[in-house]
C-alpha atoms as a PDB file:
ATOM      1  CA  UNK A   1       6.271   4.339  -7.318  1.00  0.00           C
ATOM      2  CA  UNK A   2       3.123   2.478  -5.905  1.00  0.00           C
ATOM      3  CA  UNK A   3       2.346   0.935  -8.665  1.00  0.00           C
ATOM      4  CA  UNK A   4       1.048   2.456 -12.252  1.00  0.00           C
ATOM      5  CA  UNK A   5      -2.210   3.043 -11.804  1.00  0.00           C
ATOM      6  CA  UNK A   6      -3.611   6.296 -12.833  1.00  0.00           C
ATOM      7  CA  UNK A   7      -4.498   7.896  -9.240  1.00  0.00           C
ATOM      8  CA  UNK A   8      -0.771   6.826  -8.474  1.00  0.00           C
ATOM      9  CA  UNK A   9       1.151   8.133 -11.417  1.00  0.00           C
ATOM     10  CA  UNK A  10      -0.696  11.232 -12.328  1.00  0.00           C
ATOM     11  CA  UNK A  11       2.200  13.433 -11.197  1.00  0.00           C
ATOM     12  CA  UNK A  12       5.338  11.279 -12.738  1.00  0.00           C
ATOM     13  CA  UNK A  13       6.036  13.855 -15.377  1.00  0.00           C
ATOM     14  CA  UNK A  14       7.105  16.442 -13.075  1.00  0.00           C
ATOM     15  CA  UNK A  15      10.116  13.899 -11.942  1.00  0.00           C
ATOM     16  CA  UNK A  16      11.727  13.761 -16.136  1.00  0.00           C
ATOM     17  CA  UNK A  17      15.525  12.585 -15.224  1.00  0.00           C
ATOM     18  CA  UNK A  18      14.933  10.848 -11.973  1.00  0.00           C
ATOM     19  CA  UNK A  19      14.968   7.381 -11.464  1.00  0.00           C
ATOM     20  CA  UNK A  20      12.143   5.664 -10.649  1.00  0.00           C
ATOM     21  CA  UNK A  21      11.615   2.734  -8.907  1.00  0.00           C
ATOM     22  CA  UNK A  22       8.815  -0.011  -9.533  1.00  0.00           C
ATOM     23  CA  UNK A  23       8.333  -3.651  -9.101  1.00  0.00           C
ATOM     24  CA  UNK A  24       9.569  -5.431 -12.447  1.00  0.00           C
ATOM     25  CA  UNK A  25       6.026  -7.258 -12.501  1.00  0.00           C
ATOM     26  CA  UNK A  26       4.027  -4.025 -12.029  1.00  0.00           C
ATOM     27  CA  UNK A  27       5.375  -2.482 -15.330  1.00  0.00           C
ATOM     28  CA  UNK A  28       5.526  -5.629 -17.479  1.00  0.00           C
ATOM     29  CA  UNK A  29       2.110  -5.972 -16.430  1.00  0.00           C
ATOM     30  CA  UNK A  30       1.137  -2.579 -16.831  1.00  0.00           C
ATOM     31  CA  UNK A  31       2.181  -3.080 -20.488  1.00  0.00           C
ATOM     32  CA  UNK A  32      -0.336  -5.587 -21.365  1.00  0.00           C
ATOM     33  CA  UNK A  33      -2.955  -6.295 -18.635  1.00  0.00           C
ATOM     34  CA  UNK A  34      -5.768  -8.393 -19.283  1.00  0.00           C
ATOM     35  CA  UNK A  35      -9.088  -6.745 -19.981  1.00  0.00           C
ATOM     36  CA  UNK A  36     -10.841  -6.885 -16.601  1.00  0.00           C
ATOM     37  CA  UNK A  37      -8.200  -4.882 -14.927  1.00  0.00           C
ATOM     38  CA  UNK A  38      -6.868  -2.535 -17.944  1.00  0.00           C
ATOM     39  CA  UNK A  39      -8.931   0.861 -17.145  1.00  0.00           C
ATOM     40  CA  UNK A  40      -6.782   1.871 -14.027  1.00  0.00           C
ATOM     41  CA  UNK A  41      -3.391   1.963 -16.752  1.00  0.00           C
ATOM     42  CA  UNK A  42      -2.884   4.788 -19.018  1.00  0.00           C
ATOM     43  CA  UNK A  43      -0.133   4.375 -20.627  1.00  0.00           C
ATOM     44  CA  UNK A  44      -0.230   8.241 -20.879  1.00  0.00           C
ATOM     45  CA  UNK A  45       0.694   8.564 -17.186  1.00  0.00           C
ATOM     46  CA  UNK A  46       3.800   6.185 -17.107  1.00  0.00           C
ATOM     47  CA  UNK A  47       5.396   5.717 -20.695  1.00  0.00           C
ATOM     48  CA  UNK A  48       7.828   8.006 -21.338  1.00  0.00           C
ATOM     49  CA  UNK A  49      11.295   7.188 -22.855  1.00  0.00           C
ATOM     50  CA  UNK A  50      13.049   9.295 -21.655  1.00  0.00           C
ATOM     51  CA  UNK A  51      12.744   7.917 -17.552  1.00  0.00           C
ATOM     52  CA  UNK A  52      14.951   5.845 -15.912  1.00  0.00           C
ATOM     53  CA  UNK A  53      13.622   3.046 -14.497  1.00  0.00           C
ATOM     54  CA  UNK A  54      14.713   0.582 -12.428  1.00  0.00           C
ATOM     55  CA  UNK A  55      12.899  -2.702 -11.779  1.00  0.00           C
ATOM     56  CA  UNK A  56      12.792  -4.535  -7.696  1.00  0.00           C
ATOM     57  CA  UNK A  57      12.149  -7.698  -7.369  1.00  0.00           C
ATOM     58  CA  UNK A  58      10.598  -7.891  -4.310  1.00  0.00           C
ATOM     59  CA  UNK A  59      11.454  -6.494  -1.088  1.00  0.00           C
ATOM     60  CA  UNK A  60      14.142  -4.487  -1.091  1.00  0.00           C
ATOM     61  CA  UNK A  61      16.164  -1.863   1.186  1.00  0.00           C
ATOM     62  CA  UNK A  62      17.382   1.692  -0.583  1.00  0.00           C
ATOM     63  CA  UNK A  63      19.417   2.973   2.174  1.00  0.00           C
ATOM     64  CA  UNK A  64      19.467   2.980   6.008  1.00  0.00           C
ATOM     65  CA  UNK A  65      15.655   3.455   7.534  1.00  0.00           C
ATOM     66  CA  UNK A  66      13.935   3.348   3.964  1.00  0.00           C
ATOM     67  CA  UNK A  67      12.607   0.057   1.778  1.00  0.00           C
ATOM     68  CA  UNK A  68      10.307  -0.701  -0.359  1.00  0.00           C
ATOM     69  CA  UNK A  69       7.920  -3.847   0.418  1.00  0.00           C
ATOM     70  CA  UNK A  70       6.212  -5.775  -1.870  1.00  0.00           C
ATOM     71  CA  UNK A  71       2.516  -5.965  -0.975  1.00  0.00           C
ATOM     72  CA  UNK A  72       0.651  -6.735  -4.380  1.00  0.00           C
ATOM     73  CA  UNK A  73      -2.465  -8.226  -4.791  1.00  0.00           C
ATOM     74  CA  UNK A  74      -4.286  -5.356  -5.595  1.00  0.00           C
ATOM     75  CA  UNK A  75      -1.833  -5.308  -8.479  1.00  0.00           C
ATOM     76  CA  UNK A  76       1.187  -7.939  -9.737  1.00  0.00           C
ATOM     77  CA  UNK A  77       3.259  -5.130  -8.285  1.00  0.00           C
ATOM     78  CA  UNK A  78       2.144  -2.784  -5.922  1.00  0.00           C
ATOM     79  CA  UNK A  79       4.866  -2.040  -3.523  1.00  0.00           C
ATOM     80  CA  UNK A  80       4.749   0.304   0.148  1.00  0.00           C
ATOM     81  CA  UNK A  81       7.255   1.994   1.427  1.00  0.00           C
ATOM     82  CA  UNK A  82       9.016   1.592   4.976  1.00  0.00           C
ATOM     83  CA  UNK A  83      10.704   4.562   6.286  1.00  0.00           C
ATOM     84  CA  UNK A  84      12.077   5.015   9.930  1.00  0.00           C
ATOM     85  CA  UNK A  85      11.607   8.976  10.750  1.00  0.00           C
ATOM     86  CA  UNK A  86      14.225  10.315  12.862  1.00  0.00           C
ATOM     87  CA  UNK A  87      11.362  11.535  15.965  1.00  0.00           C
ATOM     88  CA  UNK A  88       8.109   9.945  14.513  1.00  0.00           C
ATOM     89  CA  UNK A  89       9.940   6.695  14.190  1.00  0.00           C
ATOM     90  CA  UNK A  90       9.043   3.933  11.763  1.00  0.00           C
ATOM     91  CA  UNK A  91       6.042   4.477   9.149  1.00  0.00           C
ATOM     92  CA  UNK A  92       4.774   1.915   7.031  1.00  0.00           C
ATOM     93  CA  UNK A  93       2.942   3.459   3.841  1.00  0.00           C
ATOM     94  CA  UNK A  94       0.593   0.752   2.541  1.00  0.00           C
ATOM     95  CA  UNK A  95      -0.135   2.037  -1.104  1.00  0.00           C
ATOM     96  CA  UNK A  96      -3.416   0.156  -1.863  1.00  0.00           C
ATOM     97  CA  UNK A  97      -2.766  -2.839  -0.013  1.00  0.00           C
ATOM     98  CA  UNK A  98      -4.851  -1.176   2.483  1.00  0.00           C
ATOM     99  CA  UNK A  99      -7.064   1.550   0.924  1.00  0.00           C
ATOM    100  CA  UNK A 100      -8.370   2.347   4.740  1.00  0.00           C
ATOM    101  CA  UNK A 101      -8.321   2.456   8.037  1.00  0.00           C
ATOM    102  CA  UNK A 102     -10.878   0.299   8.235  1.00  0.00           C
ATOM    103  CA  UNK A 103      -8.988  -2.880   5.593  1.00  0.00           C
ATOM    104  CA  UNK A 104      -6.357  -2.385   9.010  1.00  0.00           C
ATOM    105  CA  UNK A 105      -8.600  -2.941  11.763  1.00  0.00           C
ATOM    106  CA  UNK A 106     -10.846  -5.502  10.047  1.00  0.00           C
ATOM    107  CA  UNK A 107      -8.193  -7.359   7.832  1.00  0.00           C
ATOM    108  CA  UNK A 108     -10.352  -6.780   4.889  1.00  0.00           C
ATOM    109  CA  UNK A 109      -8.806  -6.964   1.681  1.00  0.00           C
ATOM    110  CA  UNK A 110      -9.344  -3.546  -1.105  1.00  0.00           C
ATOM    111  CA  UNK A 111     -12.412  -3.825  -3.051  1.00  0.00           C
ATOM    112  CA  UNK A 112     -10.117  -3.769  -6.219  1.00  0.00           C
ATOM    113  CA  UNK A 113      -8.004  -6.610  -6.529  1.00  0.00           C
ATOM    114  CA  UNK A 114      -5.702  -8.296  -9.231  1.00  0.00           C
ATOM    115  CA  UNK A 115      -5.207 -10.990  -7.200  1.00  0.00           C
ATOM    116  CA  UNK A 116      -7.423 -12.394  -4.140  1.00  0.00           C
ATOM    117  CA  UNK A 117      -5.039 -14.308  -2.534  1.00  0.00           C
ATOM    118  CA  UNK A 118      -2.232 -12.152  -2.690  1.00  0.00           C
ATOM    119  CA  UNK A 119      -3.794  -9.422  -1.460  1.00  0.00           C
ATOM    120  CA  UNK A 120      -5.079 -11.263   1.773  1.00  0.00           C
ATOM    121  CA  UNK A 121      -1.183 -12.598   2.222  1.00  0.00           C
ATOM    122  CA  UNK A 122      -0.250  -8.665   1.825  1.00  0.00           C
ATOM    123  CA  UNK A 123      -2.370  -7.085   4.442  1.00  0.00           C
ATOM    124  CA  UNK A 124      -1.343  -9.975   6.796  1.00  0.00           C
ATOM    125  CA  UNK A 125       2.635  -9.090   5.667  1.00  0.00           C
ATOM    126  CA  UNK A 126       2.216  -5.513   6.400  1.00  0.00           C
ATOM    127  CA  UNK A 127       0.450  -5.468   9.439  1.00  0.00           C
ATOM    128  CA  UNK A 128       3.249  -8.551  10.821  1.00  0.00           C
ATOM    129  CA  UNK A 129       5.807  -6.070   9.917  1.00  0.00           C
ATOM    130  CA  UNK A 130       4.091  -3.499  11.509  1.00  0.00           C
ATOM    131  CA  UNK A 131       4.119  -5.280  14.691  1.00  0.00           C
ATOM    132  CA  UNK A 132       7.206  -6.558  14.925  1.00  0.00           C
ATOM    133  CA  UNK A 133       9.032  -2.884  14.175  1.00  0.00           C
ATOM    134  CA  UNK A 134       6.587  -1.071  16.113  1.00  0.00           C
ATOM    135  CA  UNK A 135       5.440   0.735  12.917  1.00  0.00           C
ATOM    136  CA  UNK A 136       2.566   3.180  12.112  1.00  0.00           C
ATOM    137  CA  UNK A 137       0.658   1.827   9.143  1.00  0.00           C
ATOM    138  CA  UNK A 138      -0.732   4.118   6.640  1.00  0.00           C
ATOM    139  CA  UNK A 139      -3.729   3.353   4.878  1.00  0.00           C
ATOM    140  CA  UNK A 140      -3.057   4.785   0.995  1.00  0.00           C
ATOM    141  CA  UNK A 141      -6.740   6.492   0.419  1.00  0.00           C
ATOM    142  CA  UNK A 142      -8.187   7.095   3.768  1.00  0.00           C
ATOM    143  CA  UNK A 143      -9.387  11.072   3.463  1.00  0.00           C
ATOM    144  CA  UNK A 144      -9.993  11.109   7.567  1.00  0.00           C
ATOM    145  CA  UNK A 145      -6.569   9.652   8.040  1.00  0.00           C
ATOM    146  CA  UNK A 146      -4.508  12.226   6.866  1.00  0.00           C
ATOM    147  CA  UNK A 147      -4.191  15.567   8.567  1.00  0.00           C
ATOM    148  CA  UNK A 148      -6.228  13.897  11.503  1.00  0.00           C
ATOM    149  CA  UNK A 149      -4.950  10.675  12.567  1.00  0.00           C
ATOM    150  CA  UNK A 150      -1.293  11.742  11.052  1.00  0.00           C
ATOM    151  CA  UNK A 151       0.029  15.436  10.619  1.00  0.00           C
ATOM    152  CA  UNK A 152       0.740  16.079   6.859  1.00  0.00           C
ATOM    153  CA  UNK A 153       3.885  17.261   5.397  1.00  0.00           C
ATOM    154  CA  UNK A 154       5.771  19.281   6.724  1.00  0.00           C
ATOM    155  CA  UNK A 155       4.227  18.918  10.271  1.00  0.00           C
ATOM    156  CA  UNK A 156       4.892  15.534   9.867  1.00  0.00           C
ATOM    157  CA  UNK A 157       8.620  15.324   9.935  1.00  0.00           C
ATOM    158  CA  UNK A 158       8.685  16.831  13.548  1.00  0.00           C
END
């Protein structure tokens, strides 16, 4: 999980019984955020009792050629996800670190931000690890990205 905000967790119902994995300060957050940033959290989306979740702390690797990266600043927890494709090789998913394209090529922070700072240390985390892996970063709300600049599920995979 991203990070809770409503465009993001929308569809968590349909995965009742599966674990789910956010940063610890995303969802302590998400339970009480301060008034300038509370629209994007319904608590309608994300608070069910009966889902397992399990709270990161940080960066942290799930198995061989997938981890989850902590890149917040747009939230206290918004997390990507690195995964290293069998053909396509390694793709970095930026959540809303980097809403588009453009945040990439211009190192401009998302026009929605928790936190200023954070979110300029973020972009410059993601596109470092980028580099050094020889990754493909993936802006998380660029409509001319997907299906044009990448090939979308299942095309994607070969």
């Amino acid at each position: 999980m991203s990070h809770v905000h409503v465009d993001h967790d929308g569809g968590l119902r349909h995965f009742k019984g599966k674990r789910i994995l956010v940063q610890r300060d995303e969802i302590n957050y998400a339970g009480n955020p301060h008034p300038f940033t509370a629209i994007p959290y319904a608590k309608v989306d994300w608070e069910f009792a009966d889902y397992e979740w399990e709270a990161l702390d940080g960066d942290t690797v799930l198995s061989d050629g997938l981890a989850v990266l902590l890149a917040n600043g747009h939230t206290p927890g918004t997390q990507g996800l690195l995964l290293n494709l069998p053909k396509a090789g390694p793709v970095l998913f930026t959540s809303d670190c980097c809403y588009l394209k453009v945040n990439i090529e211009n190192d401009l922070i998302p026009g929605s931000v928790w936190n200023t700072v954070a979110a300029w240390y973020s972009l410059k985390k993601v596109k470092f690890l980028a580099g050094i892996l020889g990754a493909e970063l993936v802006p998380g709300h660029d409509p001319d990205y997907y299906g044009v600049e990448i090939p979308v599920y299942p095309e994607y995979l070969e």
